[in-house]
C-alpha atoms as a PDB file:
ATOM      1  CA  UNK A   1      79.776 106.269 148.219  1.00  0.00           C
ATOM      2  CA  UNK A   2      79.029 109.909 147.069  1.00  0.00           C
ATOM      3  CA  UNK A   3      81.170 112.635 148.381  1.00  0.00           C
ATOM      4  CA  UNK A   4      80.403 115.499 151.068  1.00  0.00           C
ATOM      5  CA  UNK A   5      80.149 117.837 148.243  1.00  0.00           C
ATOM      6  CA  UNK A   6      78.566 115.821 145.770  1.00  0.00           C
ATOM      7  CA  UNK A   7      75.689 115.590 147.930  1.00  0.00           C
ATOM      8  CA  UNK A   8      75.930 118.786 149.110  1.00  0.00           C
ATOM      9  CA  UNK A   9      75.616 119.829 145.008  1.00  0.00           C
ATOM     10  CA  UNK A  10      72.720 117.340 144.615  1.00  0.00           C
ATOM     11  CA  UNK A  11      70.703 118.296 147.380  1.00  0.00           C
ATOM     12  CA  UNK A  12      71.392 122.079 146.524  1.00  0.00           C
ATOM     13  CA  UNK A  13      69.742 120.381 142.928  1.00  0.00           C
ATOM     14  CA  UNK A  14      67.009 119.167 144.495  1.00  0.00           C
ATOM     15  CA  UNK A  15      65.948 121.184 146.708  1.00  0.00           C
ATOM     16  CA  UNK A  16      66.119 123.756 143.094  1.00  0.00           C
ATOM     17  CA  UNK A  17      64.485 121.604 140.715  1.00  0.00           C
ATOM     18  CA  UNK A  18      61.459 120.883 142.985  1.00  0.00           C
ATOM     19  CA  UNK A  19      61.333 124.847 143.569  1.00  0.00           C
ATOM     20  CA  UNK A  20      62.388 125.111 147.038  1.00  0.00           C
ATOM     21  CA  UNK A  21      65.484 127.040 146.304  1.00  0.00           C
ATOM     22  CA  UNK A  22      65.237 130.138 143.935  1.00  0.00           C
ATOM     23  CA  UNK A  23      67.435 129.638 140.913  1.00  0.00           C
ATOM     24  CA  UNK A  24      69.422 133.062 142.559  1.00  0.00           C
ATOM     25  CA  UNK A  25      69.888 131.565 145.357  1.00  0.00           C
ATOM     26  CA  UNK A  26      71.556 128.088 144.078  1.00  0.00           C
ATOM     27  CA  UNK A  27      73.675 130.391 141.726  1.00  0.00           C
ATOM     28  CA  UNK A  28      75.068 131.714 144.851  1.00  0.00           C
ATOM     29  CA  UNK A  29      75.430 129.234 146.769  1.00  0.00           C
ATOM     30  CA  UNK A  30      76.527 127.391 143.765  1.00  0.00           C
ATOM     31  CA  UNK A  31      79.173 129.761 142.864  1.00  0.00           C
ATOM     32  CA  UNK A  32      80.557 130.313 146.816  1.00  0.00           C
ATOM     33  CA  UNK A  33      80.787 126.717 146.792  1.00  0.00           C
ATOM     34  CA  UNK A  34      82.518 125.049 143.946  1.00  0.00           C
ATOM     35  CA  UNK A  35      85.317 127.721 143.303  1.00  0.00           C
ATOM     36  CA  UNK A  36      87.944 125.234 144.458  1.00  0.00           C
ATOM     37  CA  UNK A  37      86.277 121.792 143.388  1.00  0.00           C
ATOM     38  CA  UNK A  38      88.954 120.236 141.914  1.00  0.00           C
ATOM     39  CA  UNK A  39      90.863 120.287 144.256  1.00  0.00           C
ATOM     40  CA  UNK A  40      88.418 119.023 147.274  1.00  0.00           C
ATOM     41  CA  UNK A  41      86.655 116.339 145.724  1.00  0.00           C
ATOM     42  CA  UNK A  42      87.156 113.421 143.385  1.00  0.00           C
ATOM     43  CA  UNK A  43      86.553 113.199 139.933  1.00  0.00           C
ATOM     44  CA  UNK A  44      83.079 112.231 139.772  1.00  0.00           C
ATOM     45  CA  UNK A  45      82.343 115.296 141.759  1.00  0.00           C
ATOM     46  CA  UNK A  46      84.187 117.676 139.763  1.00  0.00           C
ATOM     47  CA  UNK A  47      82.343 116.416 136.766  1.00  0.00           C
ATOM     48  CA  UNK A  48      78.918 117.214 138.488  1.00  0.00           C
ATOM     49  CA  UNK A  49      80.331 120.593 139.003  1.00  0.00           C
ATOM     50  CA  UNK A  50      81.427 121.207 135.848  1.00  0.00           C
ATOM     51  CA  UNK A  51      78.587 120.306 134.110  1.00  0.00           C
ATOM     52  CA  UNK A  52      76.400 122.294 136.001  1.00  0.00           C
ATOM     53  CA  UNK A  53      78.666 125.413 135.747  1.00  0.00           C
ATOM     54  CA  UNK A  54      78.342 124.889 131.810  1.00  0.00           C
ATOM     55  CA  UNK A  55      74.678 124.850 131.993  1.00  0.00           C
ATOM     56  CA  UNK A  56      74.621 128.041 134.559  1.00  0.00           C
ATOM     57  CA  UNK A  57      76.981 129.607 132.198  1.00  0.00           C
ATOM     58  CA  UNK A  58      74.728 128.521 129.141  1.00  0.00           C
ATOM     59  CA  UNK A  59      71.141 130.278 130.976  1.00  0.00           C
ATOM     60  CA  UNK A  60      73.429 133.263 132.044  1.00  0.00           C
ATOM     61  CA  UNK A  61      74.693 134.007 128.338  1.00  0.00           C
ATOM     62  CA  UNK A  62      71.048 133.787 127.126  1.00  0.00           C
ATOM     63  CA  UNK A  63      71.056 130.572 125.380  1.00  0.00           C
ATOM     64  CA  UNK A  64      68.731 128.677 127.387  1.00  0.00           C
ATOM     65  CA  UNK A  65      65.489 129.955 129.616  1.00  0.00           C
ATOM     66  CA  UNK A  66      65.320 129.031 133.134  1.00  0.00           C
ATOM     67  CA  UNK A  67      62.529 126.193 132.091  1.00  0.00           C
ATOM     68  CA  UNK A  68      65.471 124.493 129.414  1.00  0.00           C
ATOM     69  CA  UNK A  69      68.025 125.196 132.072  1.00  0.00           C
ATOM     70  CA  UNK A  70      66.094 123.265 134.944  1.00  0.00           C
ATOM     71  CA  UNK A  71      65.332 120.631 132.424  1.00  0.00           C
ATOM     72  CA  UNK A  72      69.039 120.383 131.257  1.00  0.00           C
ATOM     73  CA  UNK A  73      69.731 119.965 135.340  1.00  0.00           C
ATOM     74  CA  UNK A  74      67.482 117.228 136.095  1.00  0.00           C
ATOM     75  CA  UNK A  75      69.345 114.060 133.857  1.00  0.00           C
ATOM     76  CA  UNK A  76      71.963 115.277 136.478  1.00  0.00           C
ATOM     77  CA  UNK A  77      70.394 114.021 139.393  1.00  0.00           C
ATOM     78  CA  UNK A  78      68.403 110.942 137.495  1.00  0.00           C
ATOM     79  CA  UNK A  79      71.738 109.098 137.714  1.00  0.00           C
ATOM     80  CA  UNK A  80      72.304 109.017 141.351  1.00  0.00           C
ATOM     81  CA  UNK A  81      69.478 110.643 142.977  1.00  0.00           C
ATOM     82  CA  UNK A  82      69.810 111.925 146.524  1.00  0.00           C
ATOM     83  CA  UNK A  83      68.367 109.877 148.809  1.00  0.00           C
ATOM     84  CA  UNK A  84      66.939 111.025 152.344  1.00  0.00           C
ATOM     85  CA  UNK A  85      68.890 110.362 155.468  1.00  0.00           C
END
């Protein structure tokens, strides 16, 4: 069973990739949300977290475009796709 902020991170993913968040607002959301991550989920959700702060941090460098960024995003969610309630 997924985590409150796993699929709190997913949804925030979702609701990016299909463009109804802007990417500024998922960065700050994104950023007001995970600072602590470690410590309140489990690994599997720290992992997600990570990974998406390394891509974040990749577009924000200017290595990646928002286009490869969103595409570097979405194998994150193919894996365990959020499901409606």
């Amino acid at each position: 069973m997924d985590s409150a902020p796993d699929l709190d991170i997913r949804g925030h993913l979702t609701g990016l990739l299909a463009g109804d968040e802007s990417l500024d607002a998922f960065r700050r959301w994104f950023a007001a949300s995970i600072w602590c991550i470690e410590q309140l989920a489990d690994d599997e959700t720290a992992e997600l977290a990570f990974a998406v702060e390394n891509r974040l941090a990749e577009y924000s460098s200017g290595y990646i475009t928002e286009t490869q960024l969103k595409h570097a995003l979405l194998p994150l969610l193919e894996h365990h796709p959020v499901v409606p309630g």
